[in-house]
Protein backbone atom coordinates (compact mmCIF):
# COMPACT_ATOMS: atom_id res chain seq x y z
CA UNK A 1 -47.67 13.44 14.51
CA UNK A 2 -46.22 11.77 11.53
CA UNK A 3 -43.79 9.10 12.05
CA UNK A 4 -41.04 6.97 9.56
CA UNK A 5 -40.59 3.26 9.95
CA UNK A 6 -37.05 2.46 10.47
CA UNK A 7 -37.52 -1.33 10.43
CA UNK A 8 -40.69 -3.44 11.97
CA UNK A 9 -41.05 -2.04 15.38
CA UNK A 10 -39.04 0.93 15.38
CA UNK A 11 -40.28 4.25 14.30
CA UNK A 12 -38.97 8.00 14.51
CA UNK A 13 -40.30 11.22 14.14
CA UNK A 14 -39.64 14.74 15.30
CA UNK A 15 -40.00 16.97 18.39
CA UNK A 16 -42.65 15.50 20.42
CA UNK A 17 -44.66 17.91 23.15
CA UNK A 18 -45.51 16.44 26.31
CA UNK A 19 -49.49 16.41 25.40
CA UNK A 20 -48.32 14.31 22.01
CA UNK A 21 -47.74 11.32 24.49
CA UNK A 22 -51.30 10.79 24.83
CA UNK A 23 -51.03 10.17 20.89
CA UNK A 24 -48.21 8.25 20.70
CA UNK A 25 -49.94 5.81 23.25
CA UNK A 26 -53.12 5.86 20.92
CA UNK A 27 -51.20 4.62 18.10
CA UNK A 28 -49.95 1.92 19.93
CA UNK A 29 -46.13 2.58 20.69
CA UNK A 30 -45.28 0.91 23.69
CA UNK A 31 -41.46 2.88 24.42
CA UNK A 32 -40.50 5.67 23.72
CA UNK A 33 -36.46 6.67 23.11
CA UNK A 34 -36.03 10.50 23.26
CA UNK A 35 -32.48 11.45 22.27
CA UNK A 36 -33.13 15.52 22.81
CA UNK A 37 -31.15 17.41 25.29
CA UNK A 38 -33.22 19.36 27.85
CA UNK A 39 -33.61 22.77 27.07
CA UNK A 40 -32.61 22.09 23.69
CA UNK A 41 -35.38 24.30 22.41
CA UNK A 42 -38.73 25.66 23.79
CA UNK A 43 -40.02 22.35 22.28
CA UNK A 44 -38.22 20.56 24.88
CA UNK A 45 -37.29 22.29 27.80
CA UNK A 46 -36.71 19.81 30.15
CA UNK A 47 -37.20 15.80 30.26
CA UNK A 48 -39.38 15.39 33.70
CA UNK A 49 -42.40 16.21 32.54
CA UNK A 50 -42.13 13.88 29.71
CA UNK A 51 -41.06 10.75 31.86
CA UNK A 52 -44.10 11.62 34.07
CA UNK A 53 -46.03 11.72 31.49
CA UNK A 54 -45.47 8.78 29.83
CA UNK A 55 -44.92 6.42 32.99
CA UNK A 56 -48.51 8.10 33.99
CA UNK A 57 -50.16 6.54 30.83
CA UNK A 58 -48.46 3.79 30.54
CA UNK A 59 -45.11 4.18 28.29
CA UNK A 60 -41.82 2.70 28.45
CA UNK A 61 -39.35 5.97 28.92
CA UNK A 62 -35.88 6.15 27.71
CA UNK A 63 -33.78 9.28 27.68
CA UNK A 64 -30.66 8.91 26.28
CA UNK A 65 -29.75 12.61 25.36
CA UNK A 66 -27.02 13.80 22.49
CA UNK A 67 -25.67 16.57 20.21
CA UNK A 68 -25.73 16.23 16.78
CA UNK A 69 -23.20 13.56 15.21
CA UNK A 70 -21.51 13.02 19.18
CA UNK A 71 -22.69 9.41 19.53
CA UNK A 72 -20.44 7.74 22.75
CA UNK A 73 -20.21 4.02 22.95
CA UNK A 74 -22.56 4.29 26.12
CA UNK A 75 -25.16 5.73 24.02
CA UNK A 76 -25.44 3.57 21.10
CA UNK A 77 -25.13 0.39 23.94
CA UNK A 78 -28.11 2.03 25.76
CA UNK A 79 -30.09 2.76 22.23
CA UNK A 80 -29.44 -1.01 21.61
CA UNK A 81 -30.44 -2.17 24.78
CA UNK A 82 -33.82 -0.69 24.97
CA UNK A 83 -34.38 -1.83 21.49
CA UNK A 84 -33.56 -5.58 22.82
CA UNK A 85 -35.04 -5.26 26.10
CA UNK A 86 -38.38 -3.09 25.88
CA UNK A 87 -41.62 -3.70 24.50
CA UNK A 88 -42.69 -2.26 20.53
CA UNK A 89 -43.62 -0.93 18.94
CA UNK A 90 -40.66 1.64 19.68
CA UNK A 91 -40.77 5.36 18.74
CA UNK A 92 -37.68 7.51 18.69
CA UNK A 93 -37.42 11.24 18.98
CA UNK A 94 -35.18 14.01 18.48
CA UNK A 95 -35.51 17.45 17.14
CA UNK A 96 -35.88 16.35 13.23
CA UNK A 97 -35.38 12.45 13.82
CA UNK A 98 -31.88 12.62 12.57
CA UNK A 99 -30.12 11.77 16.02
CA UNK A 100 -32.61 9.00 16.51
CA UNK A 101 -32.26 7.25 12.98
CA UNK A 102 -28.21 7.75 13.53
CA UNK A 103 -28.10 6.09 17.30
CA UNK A 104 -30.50 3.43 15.53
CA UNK A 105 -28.58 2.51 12.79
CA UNK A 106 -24.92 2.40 15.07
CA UNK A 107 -27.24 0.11 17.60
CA UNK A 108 -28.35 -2.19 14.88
CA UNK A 109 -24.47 -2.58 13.55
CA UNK A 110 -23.46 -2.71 17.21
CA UNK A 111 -25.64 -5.61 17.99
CA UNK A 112 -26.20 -7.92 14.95
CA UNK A 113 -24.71 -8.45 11.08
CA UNK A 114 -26.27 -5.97 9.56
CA UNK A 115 -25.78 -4.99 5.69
CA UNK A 116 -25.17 -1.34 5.40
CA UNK A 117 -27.44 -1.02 2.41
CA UNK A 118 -30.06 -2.37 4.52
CA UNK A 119 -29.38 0.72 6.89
CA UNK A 120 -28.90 3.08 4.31
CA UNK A 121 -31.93 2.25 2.43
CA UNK A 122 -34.03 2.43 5.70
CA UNK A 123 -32.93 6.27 6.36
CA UNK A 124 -33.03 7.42 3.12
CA UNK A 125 -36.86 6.37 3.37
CA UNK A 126 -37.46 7.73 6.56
CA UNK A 127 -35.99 11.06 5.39
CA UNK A 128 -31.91 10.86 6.33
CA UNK A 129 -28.82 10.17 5.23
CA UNK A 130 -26.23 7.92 6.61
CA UNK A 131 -23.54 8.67 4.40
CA UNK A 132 -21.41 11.29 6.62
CA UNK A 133 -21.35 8.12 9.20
CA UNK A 134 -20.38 5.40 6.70
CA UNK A 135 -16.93 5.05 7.81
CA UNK A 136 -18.02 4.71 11.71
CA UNK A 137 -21.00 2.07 10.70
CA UNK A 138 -18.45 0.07 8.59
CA UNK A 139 -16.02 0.01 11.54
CA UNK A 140 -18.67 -0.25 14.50
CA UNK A 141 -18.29 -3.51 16.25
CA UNK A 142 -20.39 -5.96 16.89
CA UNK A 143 -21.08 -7.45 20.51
């Protein structure tokens, strides 16, 4: 399992497998934020058995499932949320990481002053690119 810092605390990566849990506990990640859809792919087909699984060794659960660039208020509030209220380090999933760094960067404009480049520059190390969503992180407001 390889994984991209986002900022201190908050890490993504890619499709996770139920058994990967045990792994993500080893290294030390405390919640986990899964943003796939069940039955997404064969990789995910459903989210019970990963909730089980992580409350069964320990890990903070959050399922906040969407499709590709449809990010609702309610999601980006509850992506902010558990990055406020739950323990890290935090490690967010999707398919390629792409919906996780995107809910991540509208939470951290939705919640504090945050400098664009800042978010930008994150992404673009972790592997993405923000730009198609520059016009919604500029406007995105905060609490």
């Amino acid at each position: 399992m390889q994984t991209q810092p986002l900022e201190k605390g908050v890490e993504i990566t890619s499709s996770l497998t139920v058994e990967a849990l045990e792994d993500v506990k080893a290294k030390g990640f405390k919640t986990v934020i899964c943003n796939c859809k069940a039955g997404e792919s064969d990789e995910f087909p459903d989210e019970a058995s990963y909730r089980q699984k992580a409350e069964a060794i320990g890990l903070h659960w959050v399922h906040i499932p969407v499709a590709p660039g449809d990010y609702r208020p309610a999601d980006v509030e509850a992506f902010a949320q558990a990055m406020q209220q739950l323990p890290r380090p935090i490690l967010a999933f999707c398919r390629s990481g792409k919906r996780a760094t995107h809910l991540w960067a509208y939470a951290k404009r939705h919640t504090e002053q945050c400098d664009l480049a800042v978010l930008f520059s994150a992404a673009k190390a972790a592997g993405f690119d923000l730009e198609e969503h520059r016009e919604g992180l500029e406007n995105q407001p905060n609490e």
